[in-house]
N, C-alpha and C. Protein backbone atom coordinates (compact mmCIF):
# COMPACT_ATOMS: atom_id res chain seq x y z
N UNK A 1 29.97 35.22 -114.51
CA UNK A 1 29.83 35.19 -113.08
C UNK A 1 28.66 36.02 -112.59
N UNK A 2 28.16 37.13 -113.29
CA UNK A 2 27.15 37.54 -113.24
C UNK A 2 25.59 36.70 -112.70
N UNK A 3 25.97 35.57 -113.13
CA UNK A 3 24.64 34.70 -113.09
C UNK A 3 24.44 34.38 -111.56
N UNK A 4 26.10 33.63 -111.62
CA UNK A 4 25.97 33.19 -109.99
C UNK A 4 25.54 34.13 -109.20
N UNK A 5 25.82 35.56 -109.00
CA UNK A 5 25.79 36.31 -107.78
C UNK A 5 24.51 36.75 -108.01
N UNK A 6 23.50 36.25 -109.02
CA UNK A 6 22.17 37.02 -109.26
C UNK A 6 21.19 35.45 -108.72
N UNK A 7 21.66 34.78 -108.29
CA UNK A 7 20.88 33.39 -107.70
C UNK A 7 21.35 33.85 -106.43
N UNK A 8 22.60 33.69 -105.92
CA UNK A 8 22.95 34.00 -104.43
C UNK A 8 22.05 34.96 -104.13
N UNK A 9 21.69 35.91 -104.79
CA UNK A 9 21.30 36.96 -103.99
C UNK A 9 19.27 36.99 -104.26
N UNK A 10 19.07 36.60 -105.08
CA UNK A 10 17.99 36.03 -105.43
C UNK A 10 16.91 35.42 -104.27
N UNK A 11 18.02 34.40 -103.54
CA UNK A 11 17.57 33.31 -102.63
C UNK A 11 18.28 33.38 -101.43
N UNK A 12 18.62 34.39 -100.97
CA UNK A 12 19.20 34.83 -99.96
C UNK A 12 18.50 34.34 -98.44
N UNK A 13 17.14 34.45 -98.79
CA UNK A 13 16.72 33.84 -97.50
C UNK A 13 15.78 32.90 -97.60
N UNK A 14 15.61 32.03 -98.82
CA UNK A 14 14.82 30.47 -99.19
C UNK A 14 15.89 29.86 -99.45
N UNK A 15 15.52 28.48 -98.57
CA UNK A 15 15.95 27.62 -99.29
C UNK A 15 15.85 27.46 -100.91
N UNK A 16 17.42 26.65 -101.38
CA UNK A 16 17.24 26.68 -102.68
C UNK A 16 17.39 25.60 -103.25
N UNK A 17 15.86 25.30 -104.03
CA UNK A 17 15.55 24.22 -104.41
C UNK A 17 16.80 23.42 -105.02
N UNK A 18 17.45 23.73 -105.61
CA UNK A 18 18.68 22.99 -106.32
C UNK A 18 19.86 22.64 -105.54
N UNK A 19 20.20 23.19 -104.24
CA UNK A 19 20.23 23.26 -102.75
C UNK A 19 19.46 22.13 -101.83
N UNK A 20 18.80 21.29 -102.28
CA UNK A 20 18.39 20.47 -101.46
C UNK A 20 17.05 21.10 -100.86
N UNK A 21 16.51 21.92 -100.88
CA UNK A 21 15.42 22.46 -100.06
C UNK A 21 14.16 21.83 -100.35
N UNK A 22 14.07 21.14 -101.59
CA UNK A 22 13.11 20.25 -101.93
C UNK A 22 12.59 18.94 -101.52
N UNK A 23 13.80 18.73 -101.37
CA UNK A 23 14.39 17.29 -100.85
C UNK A 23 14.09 17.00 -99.40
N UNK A 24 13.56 18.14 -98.91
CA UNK A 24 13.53 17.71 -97.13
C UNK A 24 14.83 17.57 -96.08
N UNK A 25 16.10 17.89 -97.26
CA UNK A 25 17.15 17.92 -96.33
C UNK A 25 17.70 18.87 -95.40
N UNK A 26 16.64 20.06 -94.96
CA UNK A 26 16.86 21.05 -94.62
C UNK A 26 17.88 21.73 -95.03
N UNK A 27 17.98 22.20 -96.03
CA UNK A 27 19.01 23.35 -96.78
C UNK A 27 19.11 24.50 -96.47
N UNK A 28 20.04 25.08 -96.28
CA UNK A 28 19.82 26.32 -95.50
C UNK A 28 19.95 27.38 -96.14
N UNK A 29 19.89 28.46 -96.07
CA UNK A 29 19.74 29.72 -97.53
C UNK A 29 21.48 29.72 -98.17
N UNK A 30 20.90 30.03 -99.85
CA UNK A 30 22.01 30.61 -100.04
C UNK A 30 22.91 31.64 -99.33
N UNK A 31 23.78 31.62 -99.97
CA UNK A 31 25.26 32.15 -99.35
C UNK A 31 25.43 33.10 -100.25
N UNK A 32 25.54 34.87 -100.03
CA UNK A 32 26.10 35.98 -100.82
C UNK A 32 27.08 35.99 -101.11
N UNK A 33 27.86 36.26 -102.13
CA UNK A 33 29.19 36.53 -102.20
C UNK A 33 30.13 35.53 -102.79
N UNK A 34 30.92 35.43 -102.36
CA UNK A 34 32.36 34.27 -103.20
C UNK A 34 31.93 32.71 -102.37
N UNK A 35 31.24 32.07 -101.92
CA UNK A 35 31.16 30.44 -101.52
C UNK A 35 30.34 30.19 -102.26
N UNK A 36 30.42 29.87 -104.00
CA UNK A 36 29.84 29.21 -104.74
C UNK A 36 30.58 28.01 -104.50
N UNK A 37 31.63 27.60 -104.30
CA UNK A 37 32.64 26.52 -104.24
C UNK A 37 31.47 25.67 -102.85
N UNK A 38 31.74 26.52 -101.97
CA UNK A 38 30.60 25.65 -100.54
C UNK A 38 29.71 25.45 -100.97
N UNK A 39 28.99 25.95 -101.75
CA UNK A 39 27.72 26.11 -102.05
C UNK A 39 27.18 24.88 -102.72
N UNK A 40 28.09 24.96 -104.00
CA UNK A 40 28.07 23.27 -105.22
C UNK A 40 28.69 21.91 -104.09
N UNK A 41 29.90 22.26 -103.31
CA UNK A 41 29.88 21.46 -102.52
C UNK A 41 28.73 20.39 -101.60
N UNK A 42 28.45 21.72 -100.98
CA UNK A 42 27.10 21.39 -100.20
C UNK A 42 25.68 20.42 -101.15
N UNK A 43 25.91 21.54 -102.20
CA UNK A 43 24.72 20.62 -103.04
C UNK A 43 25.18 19.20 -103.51
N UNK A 44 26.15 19.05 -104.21
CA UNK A 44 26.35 17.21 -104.11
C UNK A 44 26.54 16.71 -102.99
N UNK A 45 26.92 17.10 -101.85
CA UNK A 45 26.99 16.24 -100.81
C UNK A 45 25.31 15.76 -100.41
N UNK A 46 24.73 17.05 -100.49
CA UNK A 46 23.06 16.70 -100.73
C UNK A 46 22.33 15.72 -101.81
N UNK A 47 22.49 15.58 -102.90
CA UNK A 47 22.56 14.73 -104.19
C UNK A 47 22.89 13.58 -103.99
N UNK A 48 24.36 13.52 -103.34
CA UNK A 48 24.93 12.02 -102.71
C UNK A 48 23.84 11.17 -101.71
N UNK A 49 23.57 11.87 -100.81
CA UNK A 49 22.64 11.63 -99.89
C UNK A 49 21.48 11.06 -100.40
N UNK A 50 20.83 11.59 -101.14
CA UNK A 50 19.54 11.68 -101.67
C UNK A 50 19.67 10.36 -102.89
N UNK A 51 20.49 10.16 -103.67
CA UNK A 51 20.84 9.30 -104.37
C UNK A 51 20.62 7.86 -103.22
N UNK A 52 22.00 7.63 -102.36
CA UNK A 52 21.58 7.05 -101.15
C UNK A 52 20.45 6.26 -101.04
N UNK A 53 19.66 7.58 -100.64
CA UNK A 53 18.31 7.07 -100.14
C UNK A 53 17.12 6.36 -101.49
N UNK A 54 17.67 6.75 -102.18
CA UNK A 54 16.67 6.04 -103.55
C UNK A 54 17.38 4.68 -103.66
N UNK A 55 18.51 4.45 -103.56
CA UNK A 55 19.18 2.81 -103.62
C UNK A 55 18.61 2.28 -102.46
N UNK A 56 18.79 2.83 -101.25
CA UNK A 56 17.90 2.15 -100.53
C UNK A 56 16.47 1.61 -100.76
N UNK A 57 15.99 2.34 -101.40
CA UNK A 57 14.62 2.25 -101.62
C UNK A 57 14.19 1.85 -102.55
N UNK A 58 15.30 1.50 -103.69
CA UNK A 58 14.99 0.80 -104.78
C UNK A 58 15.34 -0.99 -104.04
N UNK A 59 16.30 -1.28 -103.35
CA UNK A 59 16.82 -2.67 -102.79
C UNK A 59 15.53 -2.83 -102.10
N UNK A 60 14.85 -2.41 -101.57
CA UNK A 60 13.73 -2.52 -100.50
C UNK A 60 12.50 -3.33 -101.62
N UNK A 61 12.46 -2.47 -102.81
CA UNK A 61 11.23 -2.36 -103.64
C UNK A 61 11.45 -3.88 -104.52
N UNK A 62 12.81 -4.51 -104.73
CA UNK A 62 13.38 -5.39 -105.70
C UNK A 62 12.81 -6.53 -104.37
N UNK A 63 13.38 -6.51 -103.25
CA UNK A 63 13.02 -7.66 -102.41
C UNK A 63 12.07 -7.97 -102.20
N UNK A 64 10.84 -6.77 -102.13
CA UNK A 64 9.59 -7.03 -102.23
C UNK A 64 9.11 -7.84 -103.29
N UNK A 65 9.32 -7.02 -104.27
CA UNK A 65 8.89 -7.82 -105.40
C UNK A 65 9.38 -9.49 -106.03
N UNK A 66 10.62 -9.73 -105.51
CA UNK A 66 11.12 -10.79 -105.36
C UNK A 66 10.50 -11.52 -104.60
N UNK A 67 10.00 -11.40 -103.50
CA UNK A 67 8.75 -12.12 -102.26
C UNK A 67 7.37 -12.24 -102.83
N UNK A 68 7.15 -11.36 -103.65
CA UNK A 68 5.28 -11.62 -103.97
C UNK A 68 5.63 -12.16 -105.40
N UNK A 69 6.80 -12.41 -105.91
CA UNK A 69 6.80 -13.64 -107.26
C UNK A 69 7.39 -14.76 -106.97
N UNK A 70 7.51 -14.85 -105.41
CA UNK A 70 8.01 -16.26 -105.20
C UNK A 70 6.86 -16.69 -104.49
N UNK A 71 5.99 -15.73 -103.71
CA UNK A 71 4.70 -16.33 -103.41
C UNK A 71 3.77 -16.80 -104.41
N UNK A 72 3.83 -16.08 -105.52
CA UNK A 72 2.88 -16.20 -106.80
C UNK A 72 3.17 -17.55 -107.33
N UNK A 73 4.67 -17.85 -107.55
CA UNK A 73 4.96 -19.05 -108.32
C UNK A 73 4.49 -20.68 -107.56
N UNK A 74 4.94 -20.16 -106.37
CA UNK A 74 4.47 -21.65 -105.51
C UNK A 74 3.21 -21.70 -105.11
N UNK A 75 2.12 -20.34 -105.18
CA UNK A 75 1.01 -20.66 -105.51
C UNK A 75 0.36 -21.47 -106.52
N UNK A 76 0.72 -20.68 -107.83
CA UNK A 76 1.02 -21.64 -108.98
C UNK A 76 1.28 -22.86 -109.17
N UNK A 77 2.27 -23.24 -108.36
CA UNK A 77 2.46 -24.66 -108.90
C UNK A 77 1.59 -25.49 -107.95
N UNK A 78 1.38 -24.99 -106.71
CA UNK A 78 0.78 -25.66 -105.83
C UNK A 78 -0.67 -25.90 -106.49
N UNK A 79 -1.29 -24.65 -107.34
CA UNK A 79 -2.55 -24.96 -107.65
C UNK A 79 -2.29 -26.10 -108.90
N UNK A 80 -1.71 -26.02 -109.67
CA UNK A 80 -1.02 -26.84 -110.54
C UNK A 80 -1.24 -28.02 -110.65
N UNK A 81 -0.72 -28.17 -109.00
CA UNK A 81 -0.45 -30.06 -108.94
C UNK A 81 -1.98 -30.47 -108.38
N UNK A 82 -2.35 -29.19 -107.95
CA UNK A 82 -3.92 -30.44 -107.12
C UNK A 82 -4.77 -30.03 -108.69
N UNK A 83 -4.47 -29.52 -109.91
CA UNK A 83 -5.23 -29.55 -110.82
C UNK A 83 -4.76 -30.87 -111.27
N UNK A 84 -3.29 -31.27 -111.51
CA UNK A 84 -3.14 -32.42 -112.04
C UNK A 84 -3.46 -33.38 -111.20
N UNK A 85 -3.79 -33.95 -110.08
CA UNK A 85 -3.72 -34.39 -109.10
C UNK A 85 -5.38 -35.07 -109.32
N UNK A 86 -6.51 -33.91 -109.47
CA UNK A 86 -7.68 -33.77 -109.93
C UNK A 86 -7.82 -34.61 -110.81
N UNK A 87 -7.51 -34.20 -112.11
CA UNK A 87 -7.67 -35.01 -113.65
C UNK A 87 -6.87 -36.39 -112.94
N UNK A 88 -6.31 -36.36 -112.48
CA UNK A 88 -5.58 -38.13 -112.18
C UNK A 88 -7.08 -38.72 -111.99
N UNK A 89 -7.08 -38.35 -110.90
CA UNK A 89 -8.30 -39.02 -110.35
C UNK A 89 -9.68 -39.28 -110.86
N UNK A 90 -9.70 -38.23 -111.71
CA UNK A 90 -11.12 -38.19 -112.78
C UNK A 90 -10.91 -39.25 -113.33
N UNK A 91 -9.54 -39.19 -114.33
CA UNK A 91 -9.58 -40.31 -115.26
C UNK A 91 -9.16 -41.80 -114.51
N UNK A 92 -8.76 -41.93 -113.43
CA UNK A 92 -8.90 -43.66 -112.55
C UNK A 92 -10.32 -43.99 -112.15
N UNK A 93 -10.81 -42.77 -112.22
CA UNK A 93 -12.78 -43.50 -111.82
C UNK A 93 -13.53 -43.50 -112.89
N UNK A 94 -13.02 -42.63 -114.20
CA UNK A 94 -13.96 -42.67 -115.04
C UNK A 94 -13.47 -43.31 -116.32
């Protein structure tokens, strides 16, 4: 237990990075004394959050990319057919 009360007191008035303070979630300073329990609390509820926001942002990144390979493909085929479309025609005149 030694450890814990040498971080609490450590970071008494920074945010603490493992605390969310990194994260932009505004974390607010450690806590002296016996609320390590609030403390780990607080930090996964922060983690949860933050997790959250990366699923969001991974669903965002998948749809995108799902849109510029469905644009790509019907480009593709579109160029495709006026290539075959082309050679048709080459070979009926020539």
């Amino acid at each position: 237990m030694s450890g814990s009360s040498q971080i609490a007191t450590s970071s008494s008035h920074e945010p603490s990075a493992a605390a969310g303070g990194s994260s932009g979630g505004g974390g607010g300073p450690m806590l002296a004394g016996g609320d390590t329990v609030e403390q780990i609390a607080l930090t996964l509820l922060r983690l949860q959050q933050d997790m959250y926001n990366v699923l969001i942002r991974l669903q965002s990144l998948e749809t995108l990319t799902q849109q510029q390979v469905s644009h790509f493909l019907l480009y593709f085929i579109q160029l495709h057919v006026s290539y075959v479309v082309m050679l048709a025609v080459w070979c009926v005149y020539n």
